[in-house]
PDB file of N, CA and C in Angstrom:
ATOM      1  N   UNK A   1      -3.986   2.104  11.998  1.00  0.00           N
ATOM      2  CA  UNK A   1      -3.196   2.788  11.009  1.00  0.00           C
ATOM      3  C   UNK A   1      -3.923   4.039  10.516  1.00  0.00           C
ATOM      4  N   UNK A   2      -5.629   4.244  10.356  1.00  0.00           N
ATOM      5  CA  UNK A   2      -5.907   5.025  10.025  1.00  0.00           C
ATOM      6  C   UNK A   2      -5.609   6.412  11.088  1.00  0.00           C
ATOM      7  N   UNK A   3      -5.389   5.957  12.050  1.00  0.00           N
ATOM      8  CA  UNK A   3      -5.631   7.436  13.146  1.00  0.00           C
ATOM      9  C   UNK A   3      -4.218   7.763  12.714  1.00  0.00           C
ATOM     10  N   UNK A   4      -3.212   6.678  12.417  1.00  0.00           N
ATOM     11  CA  UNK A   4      -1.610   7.362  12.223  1.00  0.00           C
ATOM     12  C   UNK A   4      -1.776   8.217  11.006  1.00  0.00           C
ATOM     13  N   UNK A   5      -2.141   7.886   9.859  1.00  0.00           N
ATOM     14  CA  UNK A   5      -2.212   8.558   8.791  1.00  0.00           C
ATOM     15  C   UNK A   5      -2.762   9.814   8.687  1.00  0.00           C
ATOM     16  N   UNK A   6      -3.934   9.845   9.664  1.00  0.00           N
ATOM     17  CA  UNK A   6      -4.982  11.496   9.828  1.00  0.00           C
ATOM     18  C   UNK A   6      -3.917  12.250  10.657  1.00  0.00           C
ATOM     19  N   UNK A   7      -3.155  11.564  11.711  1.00  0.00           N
ATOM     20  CA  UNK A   7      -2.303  12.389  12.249  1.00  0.00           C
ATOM     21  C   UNK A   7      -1.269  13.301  11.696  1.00  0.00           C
ATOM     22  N   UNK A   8      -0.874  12.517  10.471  1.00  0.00           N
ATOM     23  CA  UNK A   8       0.573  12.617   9.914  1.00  0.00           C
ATOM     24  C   UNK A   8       0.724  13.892   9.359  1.00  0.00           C
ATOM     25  N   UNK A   9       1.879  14.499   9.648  1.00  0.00           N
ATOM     26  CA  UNK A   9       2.491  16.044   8.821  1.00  0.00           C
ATOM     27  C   UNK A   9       3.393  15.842   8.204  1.00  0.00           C
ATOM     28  N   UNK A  10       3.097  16.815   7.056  1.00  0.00           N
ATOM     29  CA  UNK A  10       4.362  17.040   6.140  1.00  0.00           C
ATOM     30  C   UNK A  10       4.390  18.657   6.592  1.00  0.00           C
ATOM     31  N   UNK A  11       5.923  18.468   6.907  1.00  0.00           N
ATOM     32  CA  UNK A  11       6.093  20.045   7.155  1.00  0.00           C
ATOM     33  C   UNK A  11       5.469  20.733   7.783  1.00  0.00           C
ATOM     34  N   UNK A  12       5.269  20.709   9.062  1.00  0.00           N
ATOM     35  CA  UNK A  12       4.184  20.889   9.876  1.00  0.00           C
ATOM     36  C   UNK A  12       2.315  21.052   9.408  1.00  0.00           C
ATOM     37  N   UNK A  13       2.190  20.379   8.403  1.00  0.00           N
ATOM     38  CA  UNK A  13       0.539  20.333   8.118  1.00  0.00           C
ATOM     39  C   UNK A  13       0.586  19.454   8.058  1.00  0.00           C
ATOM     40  N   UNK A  14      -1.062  19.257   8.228  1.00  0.00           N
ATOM     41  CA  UNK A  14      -1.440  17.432   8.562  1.00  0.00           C
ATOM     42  C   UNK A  14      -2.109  17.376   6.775  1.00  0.00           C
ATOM     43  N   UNK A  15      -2.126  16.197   6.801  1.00  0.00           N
ATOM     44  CA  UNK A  15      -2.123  15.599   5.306  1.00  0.00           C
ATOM     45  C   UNK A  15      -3.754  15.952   5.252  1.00  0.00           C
ATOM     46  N   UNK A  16      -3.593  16.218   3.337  1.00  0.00           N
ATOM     47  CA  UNK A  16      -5.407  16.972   3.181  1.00  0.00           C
ATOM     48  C   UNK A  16      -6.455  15.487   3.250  1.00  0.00           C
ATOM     49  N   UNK A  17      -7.149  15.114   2.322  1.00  0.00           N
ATOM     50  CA  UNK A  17      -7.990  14.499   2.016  1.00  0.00           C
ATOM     51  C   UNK A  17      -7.432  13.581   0.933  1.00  0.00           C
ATOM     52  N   UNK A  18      -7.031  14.349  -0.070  1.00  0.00           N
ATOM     53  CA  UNK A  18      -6.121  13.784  -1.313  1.00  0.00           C
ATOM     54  C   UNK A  18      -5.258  12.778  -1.462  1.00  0.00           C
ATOM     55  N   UNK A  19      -4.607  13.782  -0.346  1.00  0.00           N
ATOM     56  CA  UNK A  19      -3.066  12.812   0.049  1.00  0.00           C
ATOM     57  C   UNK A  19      -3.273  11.726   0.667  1.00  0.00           C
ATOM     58  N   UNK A  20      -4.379  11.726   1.899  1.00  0.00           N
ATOM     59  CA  UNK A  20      -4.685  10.498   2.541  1.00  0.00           C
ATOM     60  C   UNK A  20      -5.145   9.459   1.628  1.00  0.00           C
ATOM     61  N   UNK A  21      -6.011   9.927   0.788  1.00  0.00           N
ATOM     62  CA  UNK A  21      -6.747   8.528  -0.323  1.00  0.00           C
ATOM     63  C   UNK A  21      -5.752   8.120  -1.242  1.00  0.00           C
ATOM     64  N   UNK A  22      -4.685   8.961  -2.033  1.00  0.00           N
ATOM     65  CA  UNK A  22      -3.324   8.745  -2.553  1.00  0.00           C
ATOM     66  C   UNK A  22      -2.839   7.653  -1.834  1.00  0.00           C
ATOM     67  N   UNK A  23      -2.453   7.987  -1.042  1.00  0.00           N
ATOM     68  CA  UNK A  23      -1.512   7.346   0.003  1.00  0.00           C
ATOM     69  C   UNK A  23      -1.908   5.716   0.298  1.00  0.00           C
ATOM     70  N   UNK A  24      -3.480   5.818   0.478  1.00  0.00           N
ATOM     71  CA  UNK A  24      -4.121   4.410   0.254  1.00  0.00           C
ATOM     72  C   UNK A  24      -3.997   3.604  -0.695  1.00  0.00           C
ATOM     73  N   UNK A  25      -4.241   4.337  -1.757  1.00  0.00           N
ATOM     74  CA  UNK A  25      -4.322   3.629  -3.188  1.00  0.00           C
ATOM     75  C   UNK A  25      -2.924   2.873  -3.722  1.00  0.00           C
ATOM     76  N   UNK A  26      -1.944   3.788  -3.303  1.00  0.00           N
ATOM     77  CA  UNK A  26      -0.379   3.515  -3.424  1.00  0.00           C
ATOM     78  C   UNK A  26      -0.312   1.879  -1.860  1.00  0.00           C
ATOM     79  N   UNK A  27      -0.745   1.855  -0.742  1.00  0.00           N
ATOM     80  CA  UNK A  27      -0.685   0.732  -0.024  1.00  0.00           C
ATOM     81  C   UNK A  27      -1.598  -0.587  -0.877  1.00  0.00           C
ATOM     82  N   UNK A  28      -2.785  -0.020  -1.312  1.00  0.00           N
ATOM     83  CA  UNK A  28      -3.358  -1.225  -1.789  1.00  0.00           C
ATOM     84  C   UNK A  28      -2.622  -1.045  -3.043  1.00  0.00           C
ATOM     85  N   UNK A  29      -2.444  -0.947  -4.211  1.00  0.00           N
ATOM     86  CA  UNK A  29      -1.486  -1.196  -5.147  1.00  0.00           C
ATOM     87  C   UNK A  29      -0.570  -2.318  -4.637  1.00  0.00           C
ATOM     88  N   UNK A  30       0.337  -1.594  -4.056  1.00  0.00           N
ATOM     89  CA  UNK A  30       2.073  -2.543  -3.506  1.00  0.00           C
ATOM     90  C   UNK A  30       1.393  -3.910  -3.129  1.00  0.00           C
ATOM     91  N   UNK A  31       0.187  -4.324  -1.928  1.00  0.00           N
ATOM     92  CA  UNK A  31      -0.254  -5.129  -1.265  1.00  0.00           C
ATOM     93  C   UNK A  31      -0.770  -5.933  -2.641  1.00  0.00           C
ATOM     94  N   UNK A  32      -1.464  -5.585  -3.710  1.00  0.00           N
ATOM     95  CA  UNK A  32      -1.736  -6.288  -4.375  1.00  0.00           C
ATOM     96  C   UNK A  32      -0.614  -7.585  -5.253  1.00  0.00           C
ATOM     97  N   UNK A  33       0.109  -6.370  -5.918  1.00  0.00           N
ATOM     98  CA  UNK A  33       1.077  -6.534  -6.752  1.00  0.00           C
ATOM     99  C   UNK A  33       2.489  -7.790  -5.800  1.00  0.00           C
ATOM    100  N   UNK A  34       2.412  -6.960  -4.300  1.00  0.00           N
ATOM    101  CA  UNK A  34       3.394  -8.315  -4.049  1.00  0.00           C
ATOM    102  C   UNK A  34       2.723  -9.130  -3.881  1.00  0.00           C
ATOM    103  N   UNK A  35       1.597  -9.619  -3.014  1.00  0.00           N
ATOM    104  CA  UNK A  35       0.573 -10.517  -3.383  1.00  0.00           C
ATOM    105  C   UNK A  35       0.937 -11.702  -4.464  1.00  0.00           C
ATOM    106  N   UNK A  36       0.414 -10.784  -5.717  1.00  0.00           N
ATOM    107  CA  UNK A  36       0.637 -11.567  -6.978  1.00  0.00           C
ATOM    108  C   UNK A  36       1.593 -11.971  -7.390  1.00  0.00           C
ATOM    109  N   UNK A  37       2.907 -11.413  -6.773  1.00  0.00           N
ATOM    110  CA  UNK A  37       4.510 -11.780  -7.537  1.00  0.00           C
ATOM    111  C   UNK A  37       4.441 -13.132  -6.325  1.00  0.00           C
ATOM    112  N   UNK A  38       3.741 -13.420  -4.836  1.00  0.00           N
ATOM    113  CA  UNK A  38       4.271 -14.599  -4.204  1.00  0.00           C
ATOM    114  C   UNK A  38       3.816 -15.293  -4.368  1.00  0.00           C
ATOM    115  N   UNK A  39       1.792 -15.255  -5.097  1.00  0.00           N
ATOM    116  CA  UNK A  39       1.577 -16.487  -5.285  1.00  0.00           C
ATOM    117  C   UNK A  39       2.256 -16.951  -7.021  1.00  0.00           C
ATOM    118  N   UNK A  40       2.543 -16.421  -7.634  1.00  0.00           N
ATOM    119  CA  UNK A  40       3.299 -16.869  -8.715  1.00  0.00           C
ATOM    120  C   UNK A  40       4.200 -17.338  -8.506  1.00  0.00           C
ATOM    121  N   UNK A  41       4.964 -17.053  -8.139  1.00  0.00           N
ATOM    122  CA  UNK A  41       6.461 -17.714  -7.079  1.00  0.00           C
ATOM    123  C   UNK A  41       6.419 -18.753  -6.450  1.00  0.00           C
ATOM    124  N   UNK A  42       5.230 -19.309  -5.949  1.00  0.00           N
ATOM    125  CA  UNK A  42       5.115 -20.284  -5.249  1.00  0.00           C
ATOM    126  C   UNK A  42       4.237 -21.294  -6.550  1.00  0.00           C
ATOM    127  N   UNK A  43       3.333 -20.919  -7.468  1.00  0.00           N
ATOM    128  CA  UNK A  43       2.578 -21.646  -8.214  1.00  0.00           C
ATOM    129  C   UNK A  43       3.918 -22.264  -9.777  1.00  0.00           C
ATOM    130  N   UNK A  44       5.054 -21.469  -9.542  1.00  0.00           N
ATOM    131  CA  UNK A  44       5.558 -21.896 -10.853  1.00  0.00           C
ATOM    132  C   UNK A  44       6.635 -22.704 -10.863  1.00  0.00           C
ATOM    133  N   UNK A  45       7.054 -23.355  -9.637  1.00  0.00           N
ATOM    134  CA  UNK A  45       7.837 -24.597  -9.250  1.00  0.00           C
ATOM    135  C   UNK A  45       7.160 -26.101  -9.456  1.00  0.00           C
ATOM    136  N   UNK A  46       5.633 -25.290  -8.697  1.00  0.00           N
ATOM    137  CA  UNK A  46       5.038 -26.918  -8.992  1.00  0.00           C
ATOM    138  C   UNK A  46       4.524 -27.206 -10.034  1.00  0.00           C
ATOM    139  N   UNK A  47       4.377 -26.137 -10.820  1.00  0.00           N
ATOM    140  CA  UNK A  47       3.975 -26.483 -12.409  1.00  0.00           C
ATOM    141  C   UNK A  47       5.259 -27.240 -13.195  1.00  0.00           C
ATOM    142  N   UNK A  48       6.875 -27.060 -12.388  1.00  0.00           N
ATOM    143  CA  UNK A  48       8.381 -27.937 -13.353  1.00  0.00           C
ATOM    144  C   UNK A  48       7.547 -29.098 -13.250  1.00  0.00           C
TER     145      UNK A  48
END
């Protein structure tokens, strides 16, 4: 995934430095956060 991301253009330029670590931070975010919404989801049935 990383070579896709160094590749990637917006508008014919390839993405700076910024955008690439942005772009990370926004994947680990989401990865976290759903993460946490499934193990809650799964931990709050067996707590009925």
């Amino acid at each position: 995934m990383r070579v896709s991301v160094k590749k990637a253009e917006i508008d014919g330029e390839r993405l700076d430095d910024q955008q690439i670590v942005g772009f990370a931070a926004v994947l680990l975010l989401a990865g976290h956060i759903t993460t946490m919404v499934l193990l809650g989801n799964a931990v709050e049935p067996a707590r009925s």
